[in-house]
PDB file of N, CA and C in Angstrom:
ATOM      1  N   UNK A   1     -16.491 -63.653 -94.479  1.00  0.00           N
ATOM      2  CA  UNK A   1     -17.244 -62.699 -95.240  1.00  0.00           C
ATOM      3  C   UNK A   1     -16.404 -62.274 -96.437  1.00  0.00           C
ATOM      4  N   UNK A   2     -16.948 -62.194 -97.803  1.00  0.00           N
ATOM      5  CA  UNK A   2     -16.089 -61.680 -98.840  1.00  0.00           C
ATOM      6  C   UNK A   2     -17.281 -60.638 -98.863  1.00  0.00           C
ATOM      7  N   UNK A   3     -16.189 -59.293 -99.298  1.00  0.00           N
ATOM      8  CA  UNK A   3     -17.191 -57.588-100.019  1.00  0.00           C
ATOM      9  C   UNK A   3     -16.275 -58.136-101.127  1.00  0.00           C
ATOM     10  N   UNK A   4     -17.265 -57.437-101.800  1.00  0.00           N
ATOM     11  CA  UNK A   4     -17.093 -57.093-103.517  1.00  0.00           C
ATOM     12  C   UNK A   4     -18.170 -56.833-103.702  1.00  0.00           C
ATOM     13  N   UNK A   5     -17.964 -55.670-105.266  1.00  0.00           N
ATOM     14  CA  UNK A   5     -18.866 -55.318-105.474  1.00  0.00           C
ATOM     15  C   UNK A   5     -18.683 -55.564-107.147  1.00  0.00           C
ATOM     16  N   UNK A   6     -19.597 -55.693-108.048  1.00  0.00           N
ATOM     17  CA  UNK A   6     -19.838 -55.829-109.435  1.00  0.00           C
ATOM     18  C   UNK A   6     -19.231 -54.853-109.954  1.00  0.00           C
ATOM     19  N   UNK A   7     -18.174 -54.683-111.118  1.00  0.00           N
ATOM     20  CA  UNK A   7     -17.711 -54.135-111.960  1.00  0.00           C
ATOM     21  C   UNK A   7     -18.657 -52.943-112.594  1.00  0.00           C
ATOM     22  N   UNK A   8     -19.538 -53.049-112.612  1.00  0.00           N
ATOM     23  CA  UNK A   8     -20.505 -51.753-113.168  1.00  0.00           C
ATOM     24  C   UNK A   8     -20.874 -51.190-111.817  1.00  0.00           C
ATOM     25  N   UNK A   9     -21.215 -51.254-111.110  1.00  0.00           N
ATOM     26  CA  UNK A   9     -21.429 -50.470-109.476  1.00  0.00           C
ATOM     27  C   UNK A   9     -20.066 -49.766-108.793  1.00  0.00           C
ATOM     28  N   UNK A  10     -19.082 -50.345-109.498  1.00  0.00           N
ATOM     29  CA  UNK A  10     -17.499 -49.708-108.633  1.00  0.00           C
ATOM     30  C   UNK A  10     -17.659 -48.337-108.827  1.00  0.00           C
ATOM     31  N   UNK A  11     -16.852 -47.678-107.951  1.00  0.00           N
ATOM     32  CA  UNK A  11     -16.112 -45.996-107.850  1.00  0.00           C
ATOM     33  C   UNK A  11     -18.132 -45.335-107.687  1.00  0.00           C
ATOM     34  N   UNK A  12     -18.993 -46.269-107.020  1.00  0.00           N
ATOM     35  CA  UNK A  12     -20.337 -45.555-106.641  1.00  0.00           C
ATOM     36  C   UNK A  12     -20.512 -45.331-105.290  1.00  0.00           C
ATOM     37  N   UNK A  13     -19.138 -45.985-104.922  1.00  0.00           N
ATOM     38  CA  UNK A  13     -19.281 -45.610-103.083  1.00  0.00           C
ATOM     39  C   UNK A  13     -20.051 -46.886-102.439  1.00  0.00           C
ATOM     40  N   UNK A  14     -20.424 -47.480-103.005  1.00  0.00           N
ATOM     41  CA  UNK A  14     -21.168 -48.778-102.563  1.00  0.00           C
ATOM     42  C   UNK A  14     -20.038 -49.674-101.639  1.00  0.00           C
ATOM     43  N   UNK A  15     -19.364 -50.170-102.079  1.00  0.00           N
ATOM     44  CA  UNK A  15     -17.949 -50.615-101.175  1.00  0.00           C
ATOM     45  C   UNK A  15     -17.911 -49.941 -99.865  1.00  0.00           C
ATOM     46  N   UNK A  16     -17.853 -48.856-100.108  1.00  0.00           N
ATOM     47  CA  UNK A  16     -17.576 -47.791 -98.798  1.00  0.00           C
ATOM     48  C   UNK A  16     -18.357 -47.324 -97.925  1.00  0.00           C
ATOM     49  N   UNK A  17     -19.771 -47.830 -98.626  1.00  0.00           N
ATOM     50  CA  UNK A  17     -20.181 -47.664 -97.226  1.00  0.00           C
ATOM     51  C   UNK A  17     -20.722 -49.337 -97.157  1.00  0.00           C
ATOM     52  N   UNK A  18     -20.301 -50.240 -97.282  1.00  0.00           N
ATOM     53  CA  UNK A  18     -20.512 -51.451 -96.784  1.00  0.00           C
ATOM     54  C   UNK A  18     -19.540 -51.578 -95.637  1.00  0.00           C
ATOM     55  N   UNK A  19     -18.253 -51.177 -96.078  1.00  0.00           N
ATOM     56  CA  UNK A  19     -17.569 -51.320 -95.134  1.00  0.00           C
ATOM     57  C   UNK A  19     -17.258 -50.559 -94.337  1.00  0.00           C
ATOM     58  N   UNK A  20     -17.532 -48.854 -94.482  1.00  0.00           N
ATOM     59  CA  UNK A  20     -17.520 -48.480 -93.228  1.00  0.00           C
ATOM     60  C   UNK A  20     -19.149 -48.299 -91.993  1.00  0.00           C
ATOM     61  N   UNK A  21     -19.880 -49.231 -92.811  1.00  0.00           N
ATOM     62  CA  UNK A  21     -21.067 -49.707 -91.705  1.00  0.00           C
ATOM     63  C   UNK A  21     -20.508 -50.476 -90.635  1.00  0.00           C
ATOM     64  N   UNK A  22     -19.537 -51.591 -91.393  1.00  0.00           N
ATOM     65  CA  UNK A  22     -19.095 -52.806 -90.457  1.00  0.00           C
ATOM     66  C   UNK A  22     -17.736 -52.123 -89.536  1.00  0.00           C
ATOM     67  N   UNK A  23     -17.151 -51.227 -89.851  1.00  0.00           N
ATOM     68  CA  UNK A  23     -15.828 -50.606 -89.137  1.00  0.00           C
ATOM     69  C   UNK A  23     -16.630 -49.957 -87.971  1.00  0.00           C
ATOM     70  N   UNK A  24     -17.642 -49.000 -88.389  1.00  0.00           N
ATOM     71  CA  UNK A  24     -18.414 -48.655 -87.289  1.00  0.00           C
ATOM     72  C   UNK A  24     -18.590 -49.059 -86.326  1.00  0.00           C
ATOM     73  N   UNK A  25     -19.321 -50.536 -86.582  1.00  0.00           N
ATOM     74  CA  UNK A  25     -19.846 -51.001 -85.334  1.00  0.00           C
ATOM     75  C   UNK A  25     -18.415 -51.916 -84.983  1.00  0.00           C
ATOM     76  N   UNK A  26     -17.666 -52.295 -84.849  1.00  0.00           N
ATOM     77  CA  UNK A  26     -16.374 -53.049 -84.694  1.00  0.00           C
ATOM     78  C   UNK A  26     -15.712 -51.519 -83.673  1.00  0.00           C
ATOM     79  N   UNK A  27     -15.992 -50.177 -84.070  1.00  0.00           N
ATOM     80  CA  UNK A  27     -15.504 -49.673 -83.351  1.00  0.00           C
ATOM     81  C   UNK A  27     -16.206 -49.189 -82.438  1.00  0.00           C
ATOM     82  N   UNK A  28     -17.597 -49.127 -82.488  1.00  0.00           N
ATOM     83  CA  UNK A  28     -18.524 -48.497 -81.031  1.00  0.00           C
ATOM     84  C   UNK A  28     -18.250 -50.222 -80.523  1.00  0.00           C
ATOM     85  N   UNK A  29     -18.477 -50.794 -80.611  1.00  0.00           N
ATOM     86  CA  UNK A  29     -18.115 -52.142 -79.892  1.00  0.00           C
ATOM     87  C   UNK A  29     -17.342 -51.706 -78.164  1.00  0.00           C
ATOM     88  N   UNK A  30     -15.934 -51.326 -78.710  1.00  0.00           N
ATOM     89  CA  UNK A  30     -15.327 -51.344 -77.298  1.00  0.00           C
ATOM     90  C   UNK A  30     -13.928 -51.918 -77.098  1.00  0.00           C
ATOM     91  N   UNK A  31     -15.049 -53.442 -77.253  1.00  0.00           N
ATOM     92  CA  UNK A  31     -13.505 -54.376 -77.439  1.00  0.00           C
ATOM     93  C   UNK A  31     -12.798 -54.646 -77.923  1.00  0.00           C
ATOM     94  N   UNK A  32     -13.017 -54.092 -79.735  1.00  0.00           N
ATOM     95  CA  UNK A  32     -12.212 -54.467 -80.456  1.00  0.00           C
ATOM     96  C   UNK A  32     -10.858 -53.497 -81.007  1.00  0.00           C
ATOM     97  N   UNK A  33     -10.033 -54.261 -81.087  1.00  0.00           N
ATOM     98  CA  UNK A  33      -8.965 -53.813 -80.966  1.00  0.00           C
ATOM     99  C   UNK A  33      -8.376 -53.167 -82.776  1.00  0.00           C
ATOM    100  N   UNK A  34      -8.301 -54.447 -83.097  1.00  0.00           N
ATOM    101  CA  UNK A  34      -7.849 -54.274 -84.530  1.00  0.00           C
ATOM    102  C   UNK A  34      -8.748 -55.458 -84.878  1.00  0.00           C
ATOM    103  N   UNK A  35      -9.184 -55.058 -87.092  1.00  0.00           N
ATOM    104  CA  UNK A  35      -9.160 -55.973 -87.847  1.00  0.00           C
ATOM    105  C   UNK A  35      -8.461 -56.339 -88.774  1.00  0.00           C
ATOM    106  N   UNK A  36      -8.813 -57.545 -89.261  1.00  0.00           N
ATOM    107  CA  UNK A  36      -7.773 -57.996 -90.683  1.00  0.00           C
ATOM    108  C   UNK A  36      -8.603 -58.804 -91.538  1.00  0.00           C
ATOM    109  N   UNK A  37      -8.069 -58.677 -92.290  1.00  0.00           N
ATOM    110  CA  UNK A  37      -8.463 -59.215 -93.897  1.00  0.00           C
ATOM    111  C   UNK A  37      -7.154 -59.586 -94.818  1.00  0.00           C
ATOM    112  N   UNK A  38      -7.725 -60.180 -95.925  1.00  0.00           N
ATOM    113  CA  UNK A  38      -6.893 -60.494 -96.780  1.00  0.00           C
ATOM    114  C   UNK A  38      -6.859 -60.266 -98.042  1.00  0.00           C
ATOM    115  N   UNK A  39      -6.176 -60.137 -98.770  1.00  0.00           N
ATOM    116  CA  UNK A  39      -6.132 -59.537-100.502  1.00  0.00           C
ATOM    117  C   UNK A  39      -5.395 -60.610-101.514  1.00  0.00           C
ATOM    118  N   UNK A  40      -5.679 -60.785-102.323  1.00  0.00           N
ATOM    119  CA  UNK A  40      -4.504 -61.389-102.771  1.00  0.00           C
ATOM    120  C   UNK A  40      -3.567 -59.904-103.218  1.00  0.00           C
ATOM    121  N   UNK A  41      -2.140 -61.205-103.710  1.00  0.00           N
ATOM    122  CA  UNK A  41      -1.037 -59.488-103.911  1.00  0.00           C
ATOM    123  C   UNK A  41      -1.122 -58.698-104.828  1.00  0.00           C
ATOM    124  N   UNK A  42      -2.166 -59.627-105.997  1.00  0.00           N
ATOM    125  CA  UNK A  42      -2.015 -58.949-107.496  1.00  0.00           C
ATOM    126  C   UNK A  42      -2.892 -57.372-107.126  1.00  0.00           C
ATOM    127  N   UNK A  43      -4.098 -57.938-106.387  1.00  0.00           N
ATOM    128  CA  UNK A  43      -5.682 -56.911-106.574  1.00  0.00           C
ATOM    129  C   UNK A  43      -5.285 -55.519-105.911  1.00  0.00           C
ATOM    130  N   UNK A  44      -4.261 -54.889-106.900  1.00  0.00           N
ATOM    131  CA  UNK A  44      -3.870 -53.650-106.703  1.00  0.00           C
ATOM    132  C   UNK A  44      -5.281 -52.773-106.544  1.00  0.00           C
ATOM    133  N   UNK A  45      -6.250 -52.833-106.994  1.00  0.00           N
ATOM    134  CA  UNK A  45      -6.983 -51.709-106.719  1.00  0.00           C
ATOM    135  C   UNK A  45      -8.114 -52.278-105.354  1.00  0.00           C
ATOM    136  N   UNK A  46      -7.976 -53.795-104.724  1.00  0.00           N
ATOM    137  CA  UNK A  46      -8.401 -53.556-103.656  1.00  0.00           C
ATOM    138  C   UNK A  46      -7.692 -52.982-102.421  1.00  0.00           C
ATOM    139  N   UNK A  47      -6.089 -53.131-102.591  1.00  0.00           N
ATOM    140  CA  UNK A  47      -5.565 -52.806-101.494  1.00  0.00           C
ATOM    141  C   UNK A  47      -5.461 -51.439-101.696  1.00  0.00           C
ATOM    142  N   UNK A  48      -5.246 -50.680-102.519  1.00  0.00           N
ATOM    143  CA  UNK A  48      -5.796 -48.939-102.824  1.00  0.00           C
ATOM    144  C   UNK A  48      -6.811 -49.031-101.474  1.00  0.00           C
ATOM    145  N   UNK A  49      -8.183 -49.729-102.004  1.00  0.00           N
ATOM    146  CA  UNK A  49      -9.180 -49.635-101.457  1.00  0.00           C
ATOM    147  C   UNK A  49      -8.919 -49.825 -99.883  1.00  0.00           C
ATOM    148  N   UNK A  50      -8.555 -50.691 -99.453  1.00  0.00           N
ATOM    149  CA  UNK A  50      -8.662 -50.622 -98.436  1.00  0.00           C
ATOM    150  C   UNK A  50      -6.877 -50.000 -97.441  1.00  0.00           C
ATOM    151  N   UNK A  51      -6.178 -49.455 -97.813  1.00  0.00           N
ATOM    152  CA  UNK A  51      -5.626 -48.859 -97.568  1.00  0.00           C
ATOM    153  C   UNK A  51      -5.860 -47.074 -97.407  1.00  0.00           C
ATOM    154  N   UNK A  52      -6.569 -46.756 -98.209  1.00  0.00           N
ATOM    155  CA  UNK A  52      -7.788 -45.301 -98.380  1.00  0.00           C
ATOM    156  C   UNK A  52      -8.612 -45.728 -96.729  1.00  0.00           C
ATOM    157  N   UNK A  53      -8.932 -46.812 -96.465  1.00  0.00           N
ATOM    158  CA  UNK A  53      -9.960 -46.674 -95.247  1.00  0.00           C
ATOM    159  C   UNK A  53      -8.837 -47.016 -94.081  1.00  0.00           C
ATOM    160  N   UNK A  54      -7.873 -46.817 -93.935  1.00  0.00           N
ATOM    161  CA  UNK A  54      -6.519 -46.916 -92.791  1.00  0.00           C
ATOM    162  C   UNK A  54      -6.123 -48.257 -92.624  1.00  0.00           C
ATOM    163  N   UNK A  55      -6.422 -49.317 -93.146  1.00  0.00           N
ATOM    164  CA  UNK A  55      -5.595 -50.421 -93.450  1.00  0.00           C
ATOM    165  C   UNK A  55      -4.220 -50.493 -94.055  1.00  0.00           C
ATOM    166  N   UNK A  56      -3.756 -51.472 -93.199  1.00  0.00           N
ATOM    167  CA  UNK A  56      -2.318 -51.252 -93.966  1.00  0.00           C
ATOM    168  C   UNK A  56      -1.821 -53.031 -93.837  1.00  0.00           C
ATOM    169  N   UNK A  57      -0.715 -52.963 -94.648  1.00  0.00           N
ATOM    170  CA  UNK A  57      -0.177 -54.241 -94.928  1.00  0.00           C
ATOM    171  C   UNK A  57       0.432 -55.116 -93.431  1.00  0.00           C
ATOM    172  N   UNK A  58       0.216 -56.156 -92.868  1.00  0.00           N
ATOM    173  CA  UNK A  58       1.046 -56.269 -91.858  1.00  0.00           C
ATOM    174  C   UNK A  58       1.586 -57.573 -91.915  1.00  0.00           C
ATOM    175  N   UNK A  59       1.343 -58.392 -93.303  1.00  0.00           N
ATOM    176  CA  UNK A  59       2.015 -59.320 -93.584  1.00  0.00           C
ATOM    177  C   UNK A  59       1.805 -60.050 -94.690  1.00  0.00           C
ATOM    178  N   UNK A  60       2.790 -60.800 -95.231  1.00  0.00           N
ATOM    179  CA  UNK A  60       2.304 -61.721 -96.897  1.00  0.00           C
ATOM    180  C   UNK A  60       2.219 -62.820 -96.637  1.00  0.00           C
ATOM    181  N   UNK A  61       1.033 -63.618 -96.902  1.00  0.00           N
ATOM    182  CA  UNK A  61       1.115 -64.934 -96.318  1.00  0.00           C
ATOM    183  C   UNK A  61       1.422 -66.001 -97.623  1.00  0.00           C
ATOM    184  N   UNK A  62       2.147 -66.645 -97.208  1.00  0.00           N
ATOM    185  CA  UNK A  62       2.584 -67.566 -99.380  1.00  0.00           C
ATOM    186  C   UNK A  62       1.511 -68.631 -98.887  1.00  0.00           C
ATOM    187  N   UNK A  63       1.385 -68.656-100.354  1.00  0.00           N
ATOM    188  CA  UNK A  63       0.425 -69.880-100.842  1.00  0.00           C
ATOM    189  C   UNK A  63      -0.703 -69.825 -99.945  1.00  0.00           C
ATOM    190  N   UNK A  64      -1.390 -68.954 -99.897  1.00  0.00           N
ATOM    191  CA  UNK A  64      -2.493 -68.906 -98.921  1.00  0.00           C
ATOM    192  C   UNK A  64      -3.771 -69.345 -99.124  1.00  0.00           C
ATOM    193  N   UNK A  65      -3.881 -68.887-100.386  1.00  0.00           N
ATOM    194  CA  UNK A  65      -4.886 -69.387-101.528  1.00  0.00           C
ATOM    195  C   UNK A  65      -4.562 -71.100-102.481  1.00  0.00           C
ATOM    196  N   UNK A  66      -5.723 -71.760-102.611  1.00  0.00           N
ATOM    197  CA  UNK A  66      -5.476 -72.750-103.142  1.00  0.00           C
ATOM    198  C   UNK A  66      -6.028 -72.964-104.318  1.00  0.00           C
ATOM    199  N   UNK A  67      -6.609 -72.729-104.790  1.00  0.00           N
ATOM    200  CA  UNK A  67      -7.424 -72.154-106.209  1.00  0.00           C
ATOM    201  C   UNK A  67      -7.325 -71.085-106.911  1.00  0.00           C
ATOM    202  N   UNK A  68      -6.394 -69.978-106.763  1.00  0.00           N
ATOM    203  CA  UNK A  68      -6.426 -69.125-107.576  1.00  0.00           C
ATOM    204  C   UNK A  68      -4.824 -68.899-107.447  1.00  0.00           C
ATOM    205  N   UNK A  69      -4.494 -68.015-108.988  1.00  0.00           N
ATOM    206  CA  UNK A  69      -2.861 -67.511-108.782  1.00  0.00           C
ATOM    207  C   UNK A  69      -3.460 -65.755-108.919  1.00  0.00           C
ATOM    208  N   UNK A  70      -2.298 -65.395-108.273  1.00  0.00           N
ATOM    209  CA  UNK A  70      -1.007 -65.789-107.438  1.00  0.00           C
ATOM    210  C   UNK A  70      -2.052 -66.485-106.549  1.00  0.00           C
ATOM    211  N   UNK A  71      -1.371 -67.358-105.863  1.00  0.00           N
ATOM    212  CA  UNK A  71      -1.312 -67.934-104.250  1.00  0.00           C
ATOM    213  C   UNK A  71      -1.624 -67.394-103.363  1.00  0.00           C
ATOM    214  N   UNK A  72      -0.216 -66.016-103.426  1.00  0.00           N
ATOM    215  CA  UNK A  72       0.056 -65.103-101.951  1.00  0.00           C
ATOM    216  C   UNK A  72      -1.324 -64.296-102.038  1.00  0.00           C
ATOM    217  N   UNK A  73      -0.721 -63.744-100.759  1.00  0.00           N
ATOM    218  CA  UNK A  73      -2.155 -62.814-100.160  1.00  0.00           C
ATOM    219  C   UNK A  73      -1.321 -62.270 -98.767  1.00  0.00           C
ATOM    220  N   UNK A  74      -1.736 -60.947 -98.851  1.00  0.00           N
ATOM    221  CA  UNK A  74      -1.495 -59.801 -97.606  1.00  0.00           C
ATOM    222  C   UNK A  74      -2.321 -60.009 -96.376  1.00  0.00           C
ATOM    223  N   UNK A  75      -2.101 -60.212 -95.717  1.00  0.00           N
ATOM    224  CA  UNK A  75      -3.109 -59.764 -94.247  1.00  0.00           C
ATOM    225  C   UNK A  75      -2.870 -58.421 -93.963  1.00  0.00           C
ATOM    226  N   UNK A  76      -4.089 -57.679 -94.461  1.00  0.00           N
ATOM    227  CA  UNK A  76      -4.566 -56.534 -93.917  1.00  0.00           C
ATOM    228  C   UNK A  76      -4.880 -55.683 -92.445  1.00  0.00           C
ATOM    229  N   UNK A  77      -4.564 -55.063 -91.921  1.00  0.00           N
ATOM    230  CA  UNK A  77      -5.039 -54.315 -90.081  1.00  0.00           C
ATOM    231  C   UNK A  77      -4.915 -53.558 -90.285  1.00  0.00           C
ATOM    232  N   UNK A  78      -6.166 -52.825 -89.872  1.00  0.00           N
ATOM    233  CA  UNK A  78      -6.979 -52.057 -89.040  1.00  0.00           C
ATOM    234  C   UNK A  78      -7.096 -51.816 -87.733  1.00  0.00           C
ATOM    235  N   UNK A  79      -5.995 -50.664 -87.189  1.00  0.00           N
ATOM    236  CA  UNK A  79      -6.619 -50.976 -85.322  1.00  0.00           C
ATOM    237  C   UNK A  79      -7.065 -49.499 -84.883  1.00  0.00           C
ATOM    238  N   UNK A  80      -7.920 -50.092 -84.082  1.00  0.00           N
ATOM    239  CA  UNK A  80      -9.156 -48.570 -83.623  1.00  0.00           C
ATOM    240  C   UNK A  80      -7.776 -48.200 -82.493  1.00  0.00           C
ATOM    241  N   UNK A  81      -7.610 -48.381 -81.566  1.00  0.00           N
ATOM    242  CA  UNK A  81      -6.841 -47.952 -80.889  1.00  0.00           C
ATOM    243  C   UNK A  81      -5.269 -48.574 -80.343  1.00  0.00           C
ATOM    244  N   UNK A  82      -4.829 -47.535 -79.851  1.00  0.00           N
ATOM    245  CA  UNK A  82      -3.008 -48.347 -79.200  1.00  0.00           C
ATOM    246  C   UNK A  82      -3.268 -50.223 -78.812  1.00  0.00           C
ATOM    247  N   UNK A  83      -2.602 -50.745 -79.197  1.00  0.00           N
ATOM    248  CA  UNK A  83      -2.736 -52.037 -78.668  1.00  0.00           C
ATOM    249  C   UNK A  83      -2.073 -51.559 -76.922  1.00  0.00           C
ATOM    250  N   UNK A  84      -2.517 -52.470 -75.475  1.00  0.00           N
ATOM    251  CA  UNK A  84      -1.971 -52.383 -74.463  1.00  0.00           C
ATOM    252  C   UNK A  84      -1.714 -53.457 -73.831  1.00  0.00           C
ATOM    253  N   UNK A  85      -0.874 -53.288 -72.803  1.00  0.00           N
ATOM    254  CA  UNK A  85      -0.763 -54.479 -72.093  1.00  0.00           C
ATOM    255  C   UNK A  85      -1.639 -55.184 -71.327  1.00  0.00           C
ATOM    256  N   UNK A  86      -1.681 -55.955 -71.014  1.00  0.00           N
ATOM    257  CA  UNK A  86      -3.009 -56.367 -70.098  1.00  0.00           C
ATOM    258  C   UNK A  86      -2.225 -57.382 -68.533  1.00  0.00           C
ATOM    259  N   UNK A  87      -2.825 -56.795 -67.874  1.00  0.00           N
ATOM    260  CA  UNK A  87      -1.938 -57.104 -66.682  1.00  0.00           C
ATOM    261  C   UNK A  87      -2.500 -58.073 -66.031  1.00  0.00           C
ATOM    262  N   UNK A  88      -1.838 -59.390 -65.926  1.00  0.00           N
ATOM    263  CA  UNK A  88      -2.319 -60.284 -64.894  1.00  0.00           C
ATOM    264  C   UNK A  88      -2.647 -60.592 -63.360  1.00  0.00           C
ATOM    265  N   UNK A  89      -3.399 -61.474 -62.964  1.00  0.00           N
ATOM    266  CA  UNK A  89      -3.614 -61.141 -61.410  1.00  0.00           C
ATOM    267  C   UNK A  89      -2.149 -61.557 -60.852  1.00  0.00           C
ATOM    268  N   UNK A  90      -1.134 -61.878 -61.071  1.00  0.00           N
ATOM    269  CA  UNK A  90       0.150 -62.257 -60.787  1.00  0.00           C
ATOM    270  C   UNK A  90       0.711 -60.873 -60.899  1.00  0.00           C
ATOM    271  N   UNK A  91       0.456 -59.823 -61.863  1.00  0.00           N
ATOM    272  CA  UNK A  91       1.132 -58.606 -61.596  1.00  0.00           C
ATOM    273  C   UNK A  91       1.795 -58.244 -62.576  1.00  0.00           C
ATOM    274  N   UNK A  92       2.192 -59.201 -63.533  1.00  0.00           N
ATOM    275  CA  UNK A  92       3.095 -59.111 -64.647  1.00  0.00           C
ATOM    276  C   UNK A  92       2.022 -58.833 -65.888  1.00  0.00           C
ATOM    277  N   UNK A  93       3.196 -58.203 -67.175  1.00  0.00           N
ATOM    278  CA  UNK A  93       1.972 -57.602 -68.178  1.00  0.00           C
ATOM    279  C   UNK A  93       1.973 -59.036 -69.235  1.00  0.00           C
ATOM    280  N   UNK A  94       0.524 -58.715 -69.782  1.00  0.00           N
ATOM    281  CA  UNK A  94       0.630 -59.954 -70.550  1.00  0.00           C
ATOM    282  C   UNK A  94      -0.042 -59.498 -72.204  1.00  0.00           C
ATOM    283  N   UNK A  95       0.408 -59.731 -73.207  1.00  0.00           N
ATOM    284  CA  UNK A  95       0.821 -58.926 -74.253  1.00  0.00           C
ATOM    285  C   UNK A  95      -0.927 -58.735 -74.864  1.00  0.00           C
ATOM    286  N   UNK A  96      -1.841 -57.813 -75.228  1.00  0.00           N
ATOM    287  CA  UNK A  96      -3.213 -58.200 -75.846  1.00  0.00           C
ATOM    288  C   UNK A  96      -3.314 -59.461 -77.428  1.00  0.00           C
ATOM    289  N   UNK A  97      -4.280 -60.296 -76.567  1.00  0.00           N
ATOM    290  CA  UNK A  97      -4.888 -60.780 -77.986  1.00  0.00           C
ATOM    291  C   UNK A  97      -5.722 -60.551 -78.726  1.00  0.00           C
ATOM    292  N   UNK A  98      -5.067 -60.803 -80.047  1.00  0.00           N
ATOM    293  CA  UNK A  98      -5.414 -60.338 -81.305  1.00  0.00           C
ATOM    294  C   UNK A  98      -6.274 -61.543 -82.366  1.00  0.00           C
ATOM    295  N   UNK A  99      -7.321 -61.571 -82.307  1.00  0.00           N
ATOM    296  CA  UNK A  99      -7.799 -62.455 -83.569  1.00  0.00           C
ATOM    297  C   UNK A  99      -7.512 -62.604 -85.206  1.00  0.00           C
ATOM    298  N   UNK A 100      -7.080 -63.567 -85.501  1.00  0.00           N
ATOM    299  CA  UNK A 100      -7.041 -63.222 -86.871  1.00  0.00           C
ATOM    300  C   UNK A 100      -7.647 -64.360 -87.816  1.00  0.00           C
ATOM    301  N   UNK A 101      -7.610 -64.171 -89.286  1.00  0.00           N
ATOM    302  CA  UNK A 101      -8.479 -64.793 -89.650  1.00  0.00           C
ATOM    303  C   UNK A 101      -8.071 -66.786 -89.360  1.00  0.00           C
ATOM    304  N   UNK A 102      -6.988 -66.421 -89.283  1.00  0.00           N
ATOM    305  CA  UNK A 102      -6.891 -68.282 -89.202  1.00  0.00           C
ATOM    306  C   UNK A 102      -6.318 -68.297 -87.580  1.00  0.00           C
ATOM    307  N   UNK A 103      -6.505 -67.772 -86.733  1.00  0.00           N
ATOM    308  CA  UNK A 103      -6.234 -67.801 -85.246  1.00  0.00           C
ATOM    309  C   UNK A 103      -7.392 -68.340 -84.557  1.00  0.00           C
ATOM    310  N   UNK A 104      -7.540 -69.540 -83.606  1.00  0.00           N
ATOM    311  CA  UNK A 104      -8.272 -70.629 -82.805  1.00  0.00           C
ATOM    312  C   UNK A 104      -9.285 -69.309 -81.626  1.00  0.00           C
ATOM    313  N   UNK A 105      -9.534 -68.377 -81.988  1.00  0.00           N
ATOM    314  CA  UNK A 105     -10.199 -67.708 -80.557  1.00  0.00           C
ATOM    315  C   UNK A 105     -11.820 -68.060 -80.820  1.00  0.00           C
TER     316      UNK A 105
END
């Protein structure tokens, strides 16, 4: 999914509530733990943006992008609640998984 919104519609709140429709339901959900997204590094005023809605940086990925410069790009998270352990029928804890955008789940 890419949000964006048109250069004449910005700072109308339109962004914001696109995306906090979709945070909503990601968080009455249940299961979900955390999300992520990506920015490139330049688009200072998206990561404003989504740093204003409790996102924060949790990694730079190089050359992530193949068509546009810069390259790099941030992976963005979002987590509704504490990440926990999850305990196996063996007894031992086993660490929660996390989806991300290029992760096989």
């Amino acid at each position: 999914m890419t949000l964006g919104c048109l250069a004449p519609y910005r700072r109308l709140c339109i962004g914001t509530v696109m995306l906090k429709h979709v945070l909503d339901i990601c968080e009455k959900d249940g299961n979900i733990d955390s999300v992520f997204l990506h920015v490139q590094v330049s688009n200072e005023g998206a990561i404003k943006f989504y740093e204003k809605h409790g996102f924060t940086i949790a990694e730079e990925k190089k050359n992530y992008y193949k068509r546009i410069e810069p390259a790099d790009a941030y992976l963005l998270q979002k987590s509704f609640k504490e990440p926990r352990a999850v305990t196996s029928t063996a007894g031992s804890e086993l660490e929660p998984s996390v989806a991300t955008p290029n992760s096989k789940h």
